[in-house]
PDB file of N, CA and C in Angstrom:
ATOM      1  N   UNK A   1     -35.219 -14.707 -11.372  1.00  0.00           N
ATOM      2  CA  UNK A   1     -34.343 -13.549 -11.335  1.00  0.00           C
ATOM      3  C   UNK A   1     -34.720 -12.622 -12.484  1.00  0.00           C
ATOM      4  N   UNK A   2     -34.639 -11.675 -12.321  1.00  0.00           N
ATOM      5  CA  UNK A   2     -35.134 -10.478 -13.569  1.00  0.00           C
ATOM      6  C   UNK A   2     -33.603 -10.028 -14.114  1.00  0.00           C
ATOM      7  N   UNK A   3     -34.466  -9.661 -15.691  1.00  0.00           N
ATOM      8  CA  UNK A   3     -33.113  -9.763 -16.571  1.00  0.00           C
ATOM      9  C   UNK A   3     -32.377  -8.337 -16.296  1.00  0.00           C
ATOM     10  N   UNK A   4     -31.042  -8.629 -16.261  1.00  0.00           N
ATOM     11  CA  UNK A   4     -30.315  -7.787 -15.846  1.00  0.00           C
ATOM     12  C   UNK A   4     -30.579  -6.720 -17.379  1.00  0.00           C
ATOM     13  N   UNK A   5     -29.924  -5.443 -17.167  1.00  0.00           N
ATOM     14  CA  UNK A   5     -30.121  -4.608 -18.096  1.00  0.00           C
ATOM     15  C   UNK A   5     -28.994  -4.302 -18.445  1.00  0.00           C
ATOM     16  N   UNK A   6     -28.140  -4.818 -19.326  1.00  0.00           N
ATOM     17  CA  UNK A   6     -27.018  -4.734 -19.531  1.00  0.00           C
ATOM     18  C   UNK A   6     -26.929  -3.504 -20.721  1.00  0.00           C
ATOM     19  N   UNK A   7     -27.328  -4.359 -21.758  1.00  0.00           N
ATOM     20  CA  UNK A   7     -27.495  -2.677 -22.805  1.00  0.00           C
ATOM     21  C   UNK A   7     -27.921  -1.621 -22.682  1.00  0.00           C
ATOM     22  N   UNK A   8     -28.600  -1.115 -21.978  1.00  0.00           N
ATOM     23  CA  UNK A   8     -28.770   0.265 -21.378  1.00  0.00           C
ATOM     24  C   UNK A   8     -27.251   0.343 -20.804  1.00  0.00           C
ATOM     25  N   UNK A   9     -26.676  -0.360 -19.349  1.00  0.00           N
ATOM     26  CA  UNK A   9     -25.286   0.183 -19.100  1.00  0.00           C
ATOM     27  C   UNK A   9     -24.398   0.641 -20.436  1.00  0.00           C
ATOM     28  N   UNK A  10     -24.363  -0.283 -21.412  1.00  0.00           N
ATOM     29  CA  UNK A  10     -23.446  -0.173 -22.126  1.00  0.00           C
ATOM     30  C   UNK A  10     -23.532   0.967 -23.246  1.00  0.00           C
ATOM     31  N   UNK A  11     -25.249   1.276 -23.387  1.00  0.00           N
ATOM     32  CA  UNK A  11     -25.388   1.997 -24.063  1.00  0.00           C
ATOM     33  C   UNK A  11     -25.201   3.674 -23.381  1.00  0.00           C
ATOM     34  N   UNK A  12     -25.523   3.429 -22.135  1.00  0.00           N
ATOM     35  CA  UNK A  12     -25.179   4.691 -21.437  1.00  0.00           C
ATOM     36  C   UNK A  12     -23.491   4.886 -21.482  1.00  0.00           C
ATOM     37  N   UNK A  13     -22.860   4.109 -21.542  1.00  0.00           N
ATOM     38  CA  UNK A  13     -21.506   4.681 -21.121  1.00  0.00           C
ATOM     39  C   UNK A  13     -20.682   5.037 -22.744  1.00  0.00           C
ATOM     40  N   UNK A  14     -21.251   4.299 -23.772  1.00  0.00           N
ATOM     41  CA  UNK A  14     -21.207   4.553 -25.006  1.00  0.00           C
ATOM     42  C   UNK A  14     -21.457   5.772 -25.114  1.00  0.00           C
ATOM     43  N   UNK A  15     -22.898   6.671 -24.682  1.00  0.00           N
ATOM     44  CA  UNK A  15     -22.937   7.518 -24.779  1.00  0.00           C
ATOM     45  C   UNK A  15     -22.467   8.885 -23.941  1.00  0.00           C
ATOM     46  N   UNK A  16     -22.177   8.433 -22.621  1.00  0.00           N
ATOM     47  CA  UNK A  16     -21.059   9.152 -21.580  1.00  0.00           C
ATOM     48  C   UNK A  16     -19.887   9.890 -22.881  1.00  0.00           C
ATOM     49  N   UNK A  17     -19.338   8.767 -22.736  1.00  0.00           N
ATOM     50  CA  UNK A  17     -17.972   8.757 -23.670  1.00  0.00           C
ATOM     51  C   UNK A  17     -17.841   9.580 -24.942  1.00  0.00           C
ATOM     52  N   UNK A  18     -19.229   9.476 -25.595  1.00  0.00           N
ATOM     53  CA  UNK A  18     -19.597  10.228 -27.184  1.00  0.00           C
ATOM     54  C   UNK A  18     -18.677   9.186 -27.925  1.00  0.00           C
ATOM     55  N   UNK A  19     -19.001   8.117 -28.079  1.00  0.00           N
ATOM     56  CA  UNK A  19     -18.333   6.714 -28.896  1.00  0.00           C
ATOM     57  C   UNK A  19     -19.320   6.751 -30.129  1.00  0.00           C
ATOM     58  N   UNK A  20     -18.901   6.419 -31.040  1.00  0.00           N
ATOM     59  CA  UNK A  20     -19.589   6.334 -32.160  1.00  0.00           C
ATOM     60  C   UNK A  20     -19.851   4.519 -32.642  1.00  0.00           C
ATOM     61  N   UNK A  21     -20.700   4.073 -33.842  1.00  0.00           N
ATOM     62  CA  UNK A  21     -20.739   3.190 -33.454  1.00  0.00           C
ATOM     63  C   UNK A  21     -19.500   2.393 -34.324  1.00  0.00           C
ATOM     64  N   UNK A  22     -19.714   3.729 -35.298  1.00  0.00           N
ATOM     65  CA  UNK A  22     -18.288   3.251 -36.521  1.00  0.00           C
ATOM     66  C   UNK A  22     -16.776   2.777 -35.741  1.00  0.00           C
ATOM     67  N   UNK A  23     -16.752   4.298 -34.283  1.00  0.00           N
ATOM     68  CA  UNK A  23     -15.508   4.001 -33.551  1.00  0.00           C
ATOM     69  C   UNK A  23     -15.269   2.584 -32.762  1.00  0.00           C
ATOM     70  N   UNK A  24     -16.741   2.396 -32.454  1.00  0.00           N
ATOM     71  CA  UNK A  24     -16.648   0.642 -31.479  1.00  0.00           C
ATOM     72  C   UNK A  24     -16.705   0.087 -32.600  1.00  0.00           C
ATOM     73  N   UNK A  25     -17.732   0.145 -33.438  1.00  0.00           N
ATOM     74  CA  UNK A  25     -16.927  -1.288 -34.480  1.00  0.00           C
ATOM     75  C   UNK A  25     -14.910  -1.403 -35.115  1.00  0.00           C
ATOM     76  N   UNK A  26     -14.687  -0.543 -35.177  1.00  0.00           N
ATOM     77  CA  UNK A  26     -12.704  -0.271 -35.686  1.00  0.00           C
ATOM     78  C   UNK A  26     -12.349  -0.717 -34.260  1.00  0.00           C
ATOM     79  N   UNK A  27     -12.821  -0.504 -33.233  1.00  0.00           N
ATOM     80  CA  UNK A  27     -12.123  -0.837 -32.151  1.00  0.00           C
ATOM     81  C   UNK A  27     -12.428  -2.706 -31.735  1.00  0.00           C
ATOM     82  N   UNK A  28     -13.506  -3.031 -31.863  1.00  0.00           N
ATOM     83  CA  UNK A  28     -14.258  -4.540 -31.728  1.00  0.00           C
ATOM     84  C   UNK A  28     -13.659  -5.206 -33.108  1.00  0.00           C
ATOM     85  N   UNK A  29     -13.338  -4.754 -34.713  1.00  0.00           N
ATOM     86  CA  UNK A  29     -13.375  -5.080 -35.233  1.00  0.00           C
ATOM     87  C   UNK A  29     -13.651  -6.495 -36.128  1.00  0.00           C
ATOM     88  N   UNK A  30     -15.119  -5.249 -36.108  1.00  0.00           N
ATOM     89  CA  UNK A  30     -16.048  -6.196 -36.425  1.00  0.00           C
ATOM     90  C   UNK A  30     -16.828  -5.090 -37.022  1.00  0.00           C
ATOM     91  N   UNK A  31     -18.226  -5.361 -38.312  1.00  0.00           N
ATOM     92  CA  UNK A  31     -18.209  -4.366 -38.983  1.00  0.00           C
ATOM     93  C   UNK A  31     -19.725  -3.785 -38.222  1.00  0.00           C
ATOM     94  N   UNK A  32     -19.738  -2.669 -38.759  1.00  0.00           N
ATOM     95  CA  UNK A  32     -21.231  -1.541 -38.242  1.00  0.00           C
ATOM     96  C   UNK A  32     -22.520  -2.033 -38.304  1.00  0.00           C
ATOM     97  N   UNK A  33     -22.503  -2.906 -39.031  1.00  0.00           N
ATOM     98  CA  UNK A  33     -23.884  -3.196 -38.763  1.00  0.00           C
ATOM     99  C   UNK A  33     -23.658  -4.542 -37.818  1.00  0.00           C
ATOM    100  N   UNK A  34     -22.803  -5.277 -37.218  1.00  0.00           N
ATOM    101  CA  UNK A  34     -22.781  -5.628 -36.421  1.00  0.00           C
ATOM    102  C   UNK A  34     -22.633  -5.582 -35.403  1.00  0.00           C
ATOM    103  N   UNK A  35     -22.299  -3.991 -35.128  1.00  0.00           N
ATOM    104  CA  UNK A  35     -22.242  -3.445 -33.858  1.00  0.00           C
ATOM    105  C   UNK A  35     -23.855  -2.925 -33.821  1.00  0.00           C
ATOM    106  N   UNK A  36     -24.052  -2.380 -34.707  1.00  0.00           N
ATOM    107  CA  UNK A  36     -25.696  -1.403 -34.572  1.00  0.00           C
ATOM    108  C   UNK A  36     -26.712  -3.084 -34.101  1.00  0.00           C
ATOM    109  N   UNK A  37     -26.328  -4.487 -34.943  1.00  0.00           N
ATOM    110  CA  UNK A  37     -26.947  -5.433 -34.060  1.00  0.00           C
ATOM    111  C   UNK A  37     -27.066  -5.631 -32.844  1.00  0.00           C
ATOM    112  N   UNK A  38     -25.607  -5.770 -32.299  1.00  0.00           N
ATOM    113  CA  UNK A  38     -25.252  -5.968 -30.873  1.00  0.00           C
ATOM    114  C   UNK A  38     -26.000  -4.898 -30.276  1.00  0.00           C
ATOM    115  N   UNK A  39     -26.082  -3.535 -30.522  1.00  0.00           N
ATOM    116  CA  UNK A  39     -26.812  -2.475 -29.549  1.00  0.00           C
ATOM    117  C   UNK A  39     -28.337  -2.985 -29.645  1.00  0.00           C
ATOM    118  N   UNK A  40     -28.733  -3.931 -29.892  1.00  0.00           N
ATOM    119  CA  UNK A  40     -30.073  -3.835 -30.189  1.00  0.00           C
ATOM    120  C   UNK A  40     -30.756  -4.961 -29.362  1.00  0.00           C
ATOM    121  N   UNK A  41     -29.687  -5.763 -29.788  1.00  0.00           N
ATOM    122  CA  UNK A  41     -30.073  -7.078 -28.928  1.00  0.00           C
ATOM    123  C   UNK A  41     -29.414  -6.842 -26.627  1.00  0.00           C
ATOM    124  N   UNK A  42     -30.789  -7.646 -26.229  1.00  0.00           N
ATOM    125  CA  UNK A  42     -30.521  -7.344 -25.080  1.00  0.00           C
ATOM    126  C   UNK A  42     -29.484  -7.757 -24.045  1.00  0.00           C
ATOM    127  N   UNK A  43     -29.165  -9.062 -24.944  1.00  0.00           N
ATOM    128  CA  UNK A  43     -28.379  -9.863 -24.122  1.00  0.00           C
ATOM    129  C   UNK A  43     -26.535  -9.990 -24.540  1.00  0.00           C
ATOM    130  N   UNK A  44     -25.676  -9.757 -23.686  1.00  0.00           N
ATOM    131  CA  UNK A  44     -23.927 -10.002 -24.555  1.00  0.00           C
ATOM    132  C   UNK A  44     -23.510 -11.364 -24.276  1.00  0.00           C
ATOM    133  N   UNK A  45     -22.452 -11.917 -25.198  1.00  0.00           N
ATOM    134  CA  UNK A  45     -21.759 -12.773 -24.738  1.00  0.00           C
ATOM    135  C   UNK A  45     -20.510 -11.813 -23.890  1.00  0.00           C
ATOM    136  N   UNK A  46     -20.594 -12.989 -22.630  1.00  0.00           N
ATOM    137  CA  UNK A  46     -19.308 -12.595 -21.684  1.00  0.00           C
ATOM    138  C   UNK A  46     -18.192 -11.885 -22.524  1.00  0.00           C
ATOM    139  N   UNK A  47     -17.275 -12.465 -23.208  1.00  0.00           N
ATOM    140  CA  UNK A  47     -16.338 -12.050 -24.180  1.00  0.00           C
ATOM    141  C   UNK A  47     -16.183 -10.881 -24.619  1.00  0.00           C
ATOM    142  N   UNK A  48     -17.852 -10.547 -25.655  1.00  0.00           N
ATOM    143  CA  UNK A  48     -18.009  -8.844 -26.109  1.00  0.00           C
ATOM    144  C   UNK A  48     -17.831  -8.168 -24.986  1.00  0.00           C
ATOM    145  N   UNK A  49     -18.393  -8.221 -23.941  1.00  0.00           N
ATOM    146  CA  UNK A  49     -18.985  -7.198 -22.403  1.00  0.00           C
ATOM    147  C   UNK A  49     -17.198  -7.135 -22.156  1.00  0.00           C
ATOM    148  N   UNK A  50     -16.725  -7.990 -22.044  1.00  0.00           N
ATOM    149  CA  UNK A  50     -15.135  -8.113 -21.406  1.00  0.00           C
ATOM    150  C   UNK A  50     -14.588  -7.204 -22.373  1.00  0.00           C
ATOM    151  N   UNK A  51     -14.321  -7.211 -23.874  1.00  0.00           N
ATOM    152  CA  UNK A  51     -13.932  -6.288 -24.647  1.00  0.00           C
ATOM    153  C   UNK A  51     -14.567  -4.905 -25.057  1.00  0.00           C
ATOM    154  N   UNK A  52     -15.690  -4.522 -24.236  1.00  0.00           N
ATOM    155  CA  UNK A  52     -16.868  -3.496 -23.990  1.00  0.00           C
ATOM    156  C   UNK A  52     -15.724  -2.729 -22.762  1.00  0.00           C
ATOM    157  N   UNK A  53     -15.773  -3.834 -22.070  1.00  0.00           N
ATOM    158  CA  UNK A  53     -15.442  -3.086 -20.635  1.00  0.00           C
ATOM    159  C   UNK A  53     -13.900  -2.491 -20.850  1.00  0.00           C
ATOM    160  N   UNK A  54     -13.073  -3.323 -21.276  1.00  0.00           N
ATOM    161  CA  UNK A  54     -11.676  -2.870 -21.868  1.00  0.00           C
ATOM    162  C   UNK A  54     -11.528  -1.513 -22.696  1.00  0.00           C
ATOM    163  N   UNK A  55     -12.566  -1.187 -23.936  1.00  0.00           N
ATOM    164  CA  UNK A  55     -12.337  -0.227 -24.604  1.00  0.00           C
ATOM    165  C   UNK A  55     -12.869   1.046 -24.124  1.00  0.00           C
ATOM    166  N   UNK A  56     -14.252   0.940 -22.992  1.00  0.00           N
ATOM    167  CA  UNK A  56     -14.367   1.768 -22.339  1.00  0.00           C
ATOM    168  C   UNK A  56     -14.003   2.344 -21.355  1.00  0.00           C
ATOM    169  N   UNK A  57     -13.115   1.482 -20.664  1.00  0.00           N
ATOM    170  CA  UNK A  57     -11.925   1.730 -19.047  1.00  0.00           C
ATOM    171  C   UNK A  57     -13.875   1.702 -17.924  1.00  0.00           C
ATOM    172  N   UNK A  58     -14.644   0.696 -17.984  1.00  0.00           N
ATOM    173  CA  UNK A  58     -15.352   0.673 -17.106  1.00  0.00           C
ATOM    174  C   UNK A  58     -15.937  -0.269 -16.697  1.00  0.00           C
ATOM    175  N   UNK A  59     -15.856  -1.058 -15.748  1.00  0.00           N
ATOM    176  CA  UNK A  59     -16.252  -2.694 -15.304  1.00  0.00           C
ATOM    177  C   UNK A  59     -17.678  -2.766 -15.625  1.00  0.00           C
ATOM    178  N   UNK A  60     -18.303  -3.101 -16.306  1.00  0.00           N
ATOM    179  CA  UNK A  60     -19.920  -3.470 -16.206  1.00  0.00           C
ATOM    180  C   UNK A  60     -19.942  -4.428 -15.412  1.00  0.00           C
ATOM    181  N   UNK A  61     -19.118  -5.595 -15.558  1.00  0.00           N
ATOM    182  CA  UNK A  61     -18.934  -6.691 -14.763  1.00  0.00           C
ATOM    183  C   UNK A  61     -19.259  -6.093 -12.770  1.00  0.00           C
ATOM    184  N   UNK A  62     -18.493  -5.470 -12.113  1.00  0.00           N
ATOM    185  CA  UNK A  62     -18.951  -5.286 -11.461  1.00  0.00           C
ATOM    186  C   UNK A  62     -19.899  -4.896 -11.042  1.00  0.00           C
ATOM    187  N   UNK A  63     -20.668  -3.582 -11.874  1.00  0.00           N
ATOM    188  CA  UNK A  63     -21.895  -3.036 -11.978  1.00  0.00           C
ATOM    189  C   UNK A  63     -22.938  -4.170 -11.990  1.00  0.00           C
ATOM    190  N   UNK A  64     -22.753  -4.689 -12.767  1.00  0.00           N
ATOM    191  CA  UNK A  64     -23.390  -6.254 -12.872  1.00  0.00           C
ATOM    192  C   UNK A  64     -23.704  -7.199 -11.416  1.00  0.00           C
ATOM    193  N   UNK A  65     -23.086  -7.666 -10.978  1.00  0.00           N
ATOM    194  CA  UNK A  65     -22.639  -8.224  -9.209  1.00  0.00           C
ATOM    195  C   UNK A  65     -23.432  -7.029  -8.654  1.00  0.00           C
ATOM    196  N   UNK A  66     -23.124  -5.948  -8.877  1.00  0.00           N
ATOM    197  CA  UNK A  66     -23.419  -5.167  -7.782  1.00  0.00           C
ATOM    198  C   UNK A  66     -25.861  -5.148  -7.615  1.00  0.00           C
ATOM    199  N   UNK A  67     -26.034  -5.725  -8.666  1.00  0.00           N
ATOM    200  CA  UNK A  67     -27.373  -5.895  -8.666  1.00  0.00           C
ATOM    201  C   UNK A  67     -27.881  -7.430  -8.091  1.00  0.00           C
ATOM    202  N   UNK A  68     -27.026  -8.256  -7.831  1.00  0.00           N
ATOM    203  CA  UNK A  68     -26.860 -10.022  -7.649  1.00  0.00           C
ATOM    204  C   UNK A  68     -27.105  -9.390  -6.320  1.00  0.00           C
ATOM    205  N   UNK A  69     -27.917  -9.942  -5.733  1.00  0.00           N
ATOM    206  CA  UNK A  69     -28.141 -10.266  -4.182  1.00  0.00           C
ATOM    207  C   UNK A  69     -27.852 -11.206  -3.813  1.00  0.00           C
ATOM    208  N   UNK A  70     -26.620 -12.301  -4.574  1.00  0.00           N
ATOM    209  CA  UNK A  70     -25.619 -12.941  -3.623  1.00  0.00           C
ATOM    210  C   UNK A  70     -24.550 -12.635  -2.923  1.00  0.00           C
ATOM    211  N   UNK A  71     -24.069 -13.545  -1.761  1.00  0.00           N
ATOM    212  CA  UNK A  71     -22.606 -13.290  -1.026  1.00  0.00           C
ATOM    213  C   UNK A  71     -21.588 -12.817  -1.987  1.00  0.00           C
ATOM    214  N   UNK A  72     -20.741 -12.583  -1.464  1.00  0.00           N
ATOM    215  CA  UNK A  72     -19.319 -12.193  -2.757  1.00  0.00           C
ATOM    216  C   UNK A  72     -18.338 -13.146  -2.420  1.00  0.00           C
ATOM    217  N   UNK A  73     -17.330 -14.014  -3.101  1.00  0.00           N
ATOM    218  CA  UNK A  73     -16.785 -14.757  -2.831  1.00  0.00           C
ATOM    219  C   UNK A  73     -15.854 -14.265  -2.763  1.00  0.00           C
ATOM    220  N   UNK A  74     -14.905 -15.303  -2.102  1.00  0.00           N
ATOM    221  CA  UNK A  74     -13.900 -14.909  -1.252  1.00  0.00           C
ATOM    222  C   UNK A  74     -12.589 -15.653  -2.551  1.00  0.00           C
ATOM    223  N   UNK A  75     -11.924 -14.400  -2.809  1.00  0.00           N
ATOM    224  CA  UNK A  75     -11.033 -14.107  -4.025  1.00  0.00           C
ATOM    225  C   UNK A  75      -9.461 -15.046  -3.451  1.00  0.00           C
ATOM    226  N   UNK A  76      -8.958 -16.049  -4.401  1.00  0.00           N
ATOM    227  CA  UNK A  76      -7.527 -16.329  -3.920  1.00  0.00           C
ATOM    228  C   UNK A  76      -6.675 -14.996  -3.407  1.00  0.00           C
ATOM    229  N   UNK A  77      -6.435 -14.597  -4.369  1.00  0.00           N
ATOM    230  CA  UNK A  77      -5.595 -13.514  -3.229  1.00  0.00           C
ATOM    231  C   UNK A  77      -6.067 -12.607  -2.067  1.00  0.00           C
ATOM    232  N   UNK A  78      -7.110 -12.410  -1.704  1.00  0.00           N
ATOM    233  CA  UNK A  78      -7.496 -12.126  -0.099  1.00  0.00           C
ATOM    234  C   UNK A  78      -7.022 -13.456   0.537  1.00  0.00           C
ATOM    235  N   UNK A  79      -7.610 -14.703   0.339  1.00  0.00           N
ATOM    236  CA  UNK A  79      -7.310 -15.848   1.346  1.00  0.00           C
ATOM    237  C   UNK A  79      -5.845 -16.210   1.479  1.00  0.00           C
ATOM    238  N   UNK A  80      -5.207 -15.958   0.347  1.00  0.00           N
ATOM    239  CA  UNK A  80      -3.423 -15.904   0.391  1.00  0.00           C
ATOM    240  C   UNK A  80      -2.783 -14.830   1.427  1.00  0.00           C
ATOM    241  N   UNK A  81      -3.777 -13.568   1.572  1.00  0.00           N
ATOM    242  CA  UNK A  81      -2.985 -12.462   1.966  1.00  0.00           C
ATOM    243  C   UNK A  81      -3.305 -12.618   3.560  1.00  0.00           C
ATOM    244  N   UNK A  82      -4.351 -13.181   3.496  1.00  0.00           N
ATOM    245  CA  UNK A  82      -5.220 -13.359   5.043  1.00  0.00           C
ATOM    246  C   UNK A  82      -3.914 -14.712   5.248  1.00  0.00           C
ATOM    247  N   UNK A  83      -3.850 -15.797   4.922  1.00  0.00           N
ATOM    248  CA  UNK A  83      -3.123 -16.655   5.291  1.00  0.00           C
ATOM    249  C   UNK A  83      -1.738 -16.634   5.460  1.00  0.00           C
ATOM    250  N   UNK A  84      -1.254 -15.617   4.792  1.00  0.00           N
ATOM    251  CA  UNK A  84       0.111 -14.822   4.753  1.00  0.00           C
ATOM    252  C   UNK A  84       0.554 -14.153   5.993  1.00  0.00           C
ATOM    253  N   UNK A  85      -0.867 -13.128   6.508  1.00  0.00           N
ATOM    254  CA  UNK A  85      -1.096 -12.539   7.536  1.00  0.00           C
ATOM    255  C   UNK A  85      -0.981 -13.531   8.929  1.00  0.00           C
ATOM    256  N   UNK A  86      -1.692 -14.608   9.218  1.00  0.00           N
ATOM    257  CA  UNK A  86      -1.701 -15.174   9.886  1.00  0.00           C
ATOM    258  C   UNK A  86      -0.215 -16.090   9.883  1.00  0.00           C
ATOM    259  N   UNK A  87       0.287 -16.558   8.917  1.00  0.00           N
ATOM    260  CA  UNK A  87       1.721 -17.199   9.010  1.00  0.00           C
ATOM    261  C   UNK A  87       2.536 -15.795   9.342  1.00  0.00           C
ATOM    262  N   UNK A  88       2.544 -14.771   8.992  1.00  0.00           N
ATOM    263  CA  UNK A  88       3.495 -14.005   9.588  1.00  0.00           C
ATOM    264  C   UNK A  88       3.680 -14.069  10.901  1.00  0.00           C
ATOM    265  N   UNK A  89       2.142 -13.557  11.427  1.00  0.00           N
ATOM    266  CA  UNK A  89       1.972 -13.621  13.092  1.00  0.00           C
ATOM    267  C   UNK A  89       2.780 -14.616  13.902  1.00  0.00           C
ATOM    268  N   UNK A  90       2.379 -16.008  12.990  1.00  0.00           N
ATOM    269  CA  UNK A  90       3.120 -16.928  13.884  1.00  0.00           C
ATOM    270  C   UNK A  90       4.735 -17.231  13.940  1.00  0.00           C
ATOM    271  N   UNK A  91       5.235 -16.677  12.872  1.00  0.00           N
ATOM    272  CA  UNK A  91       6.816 -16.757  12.880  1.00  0.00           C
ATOM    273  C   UNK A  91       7.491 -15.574  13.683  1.00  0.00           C
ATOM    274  N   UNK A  92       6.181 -14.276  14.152  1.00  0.00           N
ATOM    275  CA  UNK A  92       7.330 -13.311  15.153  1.00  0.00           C
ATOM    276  C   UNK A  92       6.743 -14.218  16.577  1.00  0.00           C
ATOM    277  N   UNK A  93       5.773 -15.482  16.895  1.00  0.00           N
ATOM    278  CA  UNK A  93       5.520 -15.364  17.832  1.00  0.00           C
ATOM    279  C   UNK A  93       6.555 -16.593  18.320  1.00  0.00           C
ATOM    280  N   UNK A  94       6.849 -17.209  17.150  1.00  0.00           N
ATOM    281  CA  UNK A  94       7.989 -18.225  17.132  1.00  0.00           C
ATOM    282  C   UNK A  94       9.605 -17.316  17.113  1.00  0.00           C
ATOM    283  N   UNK A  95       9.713 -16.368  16.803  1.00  0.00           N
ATOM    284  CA  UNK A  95      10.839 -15.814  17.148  1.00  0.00           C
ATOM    285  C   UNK A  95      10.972 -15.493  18.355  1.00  0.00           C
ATOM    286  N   UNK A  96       9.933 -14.897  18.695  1.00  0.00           N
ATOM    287  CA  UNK A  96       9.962 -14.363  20.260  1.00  0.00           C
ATOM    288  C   UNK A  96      10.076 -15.361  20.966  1.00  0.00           C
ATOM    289  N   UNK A  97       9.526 -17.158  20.971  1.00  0.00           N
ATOM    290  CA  UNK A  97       9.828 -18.296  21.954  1.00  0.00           C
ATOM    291  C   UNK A  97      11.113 -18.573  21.544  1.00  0.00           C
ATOM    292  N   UNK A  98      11.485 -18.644  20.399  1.00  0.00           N
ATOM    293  CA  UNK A  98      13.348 -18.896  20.777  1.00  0.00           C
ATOM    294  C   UNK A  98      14.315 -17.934  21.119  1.00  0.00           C
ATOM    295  N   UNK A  99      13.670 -16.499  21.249  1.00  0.00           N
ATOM    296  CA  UNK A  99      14.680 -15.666  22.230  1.00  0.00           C
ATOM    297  C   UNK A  99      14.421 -15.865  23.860  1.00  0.00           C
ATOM    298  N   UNK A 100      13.391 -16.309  23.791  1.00  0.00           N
ATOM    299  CA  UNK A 100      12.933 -16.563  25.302  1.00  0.00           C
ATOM    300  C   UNK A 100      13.547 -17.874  25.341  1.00  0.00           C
ATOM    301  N   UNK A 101      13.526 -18.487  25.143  1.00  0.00           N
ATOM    302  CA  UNK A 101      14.308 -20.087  25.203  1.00  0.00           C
ATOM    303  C   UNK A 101      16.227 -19.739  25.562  1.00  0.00           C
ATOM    304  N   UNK A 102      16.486 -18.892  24.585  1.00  0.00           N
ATOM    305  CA  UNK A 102      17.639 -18.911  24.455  1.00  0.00           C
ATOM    306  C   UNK A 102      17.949 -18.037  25.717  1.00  0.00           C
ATOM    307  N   UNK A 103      17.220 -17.358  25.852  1.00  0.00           N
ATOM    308  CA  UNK A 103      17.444 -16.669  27.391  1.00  0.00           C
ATOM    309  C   UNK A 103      17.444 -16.854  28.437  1.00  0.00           C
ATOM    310  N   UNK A 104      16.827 -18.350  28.520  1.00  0.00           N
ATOM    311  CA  UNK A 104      16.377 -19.220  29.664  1.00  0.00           C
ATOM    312  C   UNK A 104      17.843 -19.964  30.110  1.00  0.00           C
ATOM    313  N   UNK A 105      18.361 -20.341  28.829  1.00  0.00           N
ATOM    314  CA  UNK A 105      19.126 -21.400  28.597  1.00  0.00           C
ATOM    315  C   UNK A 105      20.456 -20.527  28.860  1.00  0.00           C
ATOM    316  N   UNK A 106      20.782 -19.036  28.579  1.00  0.00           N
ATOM    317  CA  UNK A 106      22.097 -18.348  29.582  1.00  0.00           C
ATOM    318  C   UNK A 106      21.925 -18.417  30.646  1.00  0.00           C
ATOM    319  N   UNK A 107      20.333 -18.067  31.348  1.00  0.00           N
ATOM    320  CA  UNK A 107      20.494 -18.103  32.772  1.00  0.00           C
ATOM    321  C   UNK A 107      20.905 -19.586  33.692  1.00  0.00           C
ATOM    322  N   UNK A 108      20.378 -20.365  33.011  1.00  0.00           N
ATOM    323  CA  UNK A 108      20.786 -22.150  33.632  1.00  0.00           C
ATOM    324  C   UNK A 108      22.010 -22.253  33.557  1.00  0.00           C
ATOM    325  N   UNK A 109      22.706 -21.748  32.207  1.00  0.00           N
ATOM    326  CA  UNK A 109      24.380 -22.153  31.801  1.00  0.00           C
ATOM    327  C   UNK A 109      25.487 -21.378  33.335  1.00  0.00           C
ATOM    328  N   UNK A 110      24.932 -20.161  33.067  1.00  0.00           N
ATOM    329  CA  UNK A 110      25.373 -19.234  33.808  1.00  0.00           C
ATOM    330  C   UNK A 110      25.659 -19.308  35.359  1.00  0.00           C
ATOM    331  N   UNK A 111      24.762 -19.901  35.943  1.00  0.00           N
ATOM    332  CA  UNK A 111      24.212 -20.448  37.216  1.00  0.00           C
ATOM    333  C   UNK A 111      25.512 -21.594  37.926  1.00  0.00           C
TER     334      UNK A 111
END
């Protein structure tokens, strides 16, 4: 797999923004020359990128995936909402057999 290019994203949106490096270090707090490190080196820990992505309001994380030429997995809450969906279905289709039942059951009484 070829290495993703993460510091360029980050450095591009750093520079989108006009972020300084003094302002990400007060914000990371952590000091300037450890931010001017981090810009240098190619690779983040998950953690920084997560607090990257927070101070900038911009997912790299997805940007990230979006270069993975794997499937996308299937998130608990889609399969909750999908399974939600499908139990709904079946409780109007179960309402509808006990009005039909119960309707069956005036006409026999009735008779």
């Amino acid at each position: 797999m070829e290495t993703l290019q993460v510091l360029s994203m980050v450095r591009r949106e750093l520079n989108r923004k006009r972020i300084s490096v003094s302002e990400l270090s007060r914000e990371l707090k952590i000091n300037s020359s450890s931010v001017t490190g981090m810009l240098k080196t190619p690779t983040f820990q998950v953690q920084r990128l997560a607090d990257l992505s927070a101070f900038l309001k911009y997912n790299f994380f997805r940007e990230l995936a979006a270069q993975l030429p794997y499937t996308e997995p299937v998130y608990a809450r889609e399969s909750e909402q999908s399974e939600l969906a499908v139990l709904q279905n079946r409780v109007k289709e179960l309402e509808m057999e006990v009005g039909i039942l119960r309707q069956t059951l005036k006409d026999l009484i009735s008779r």
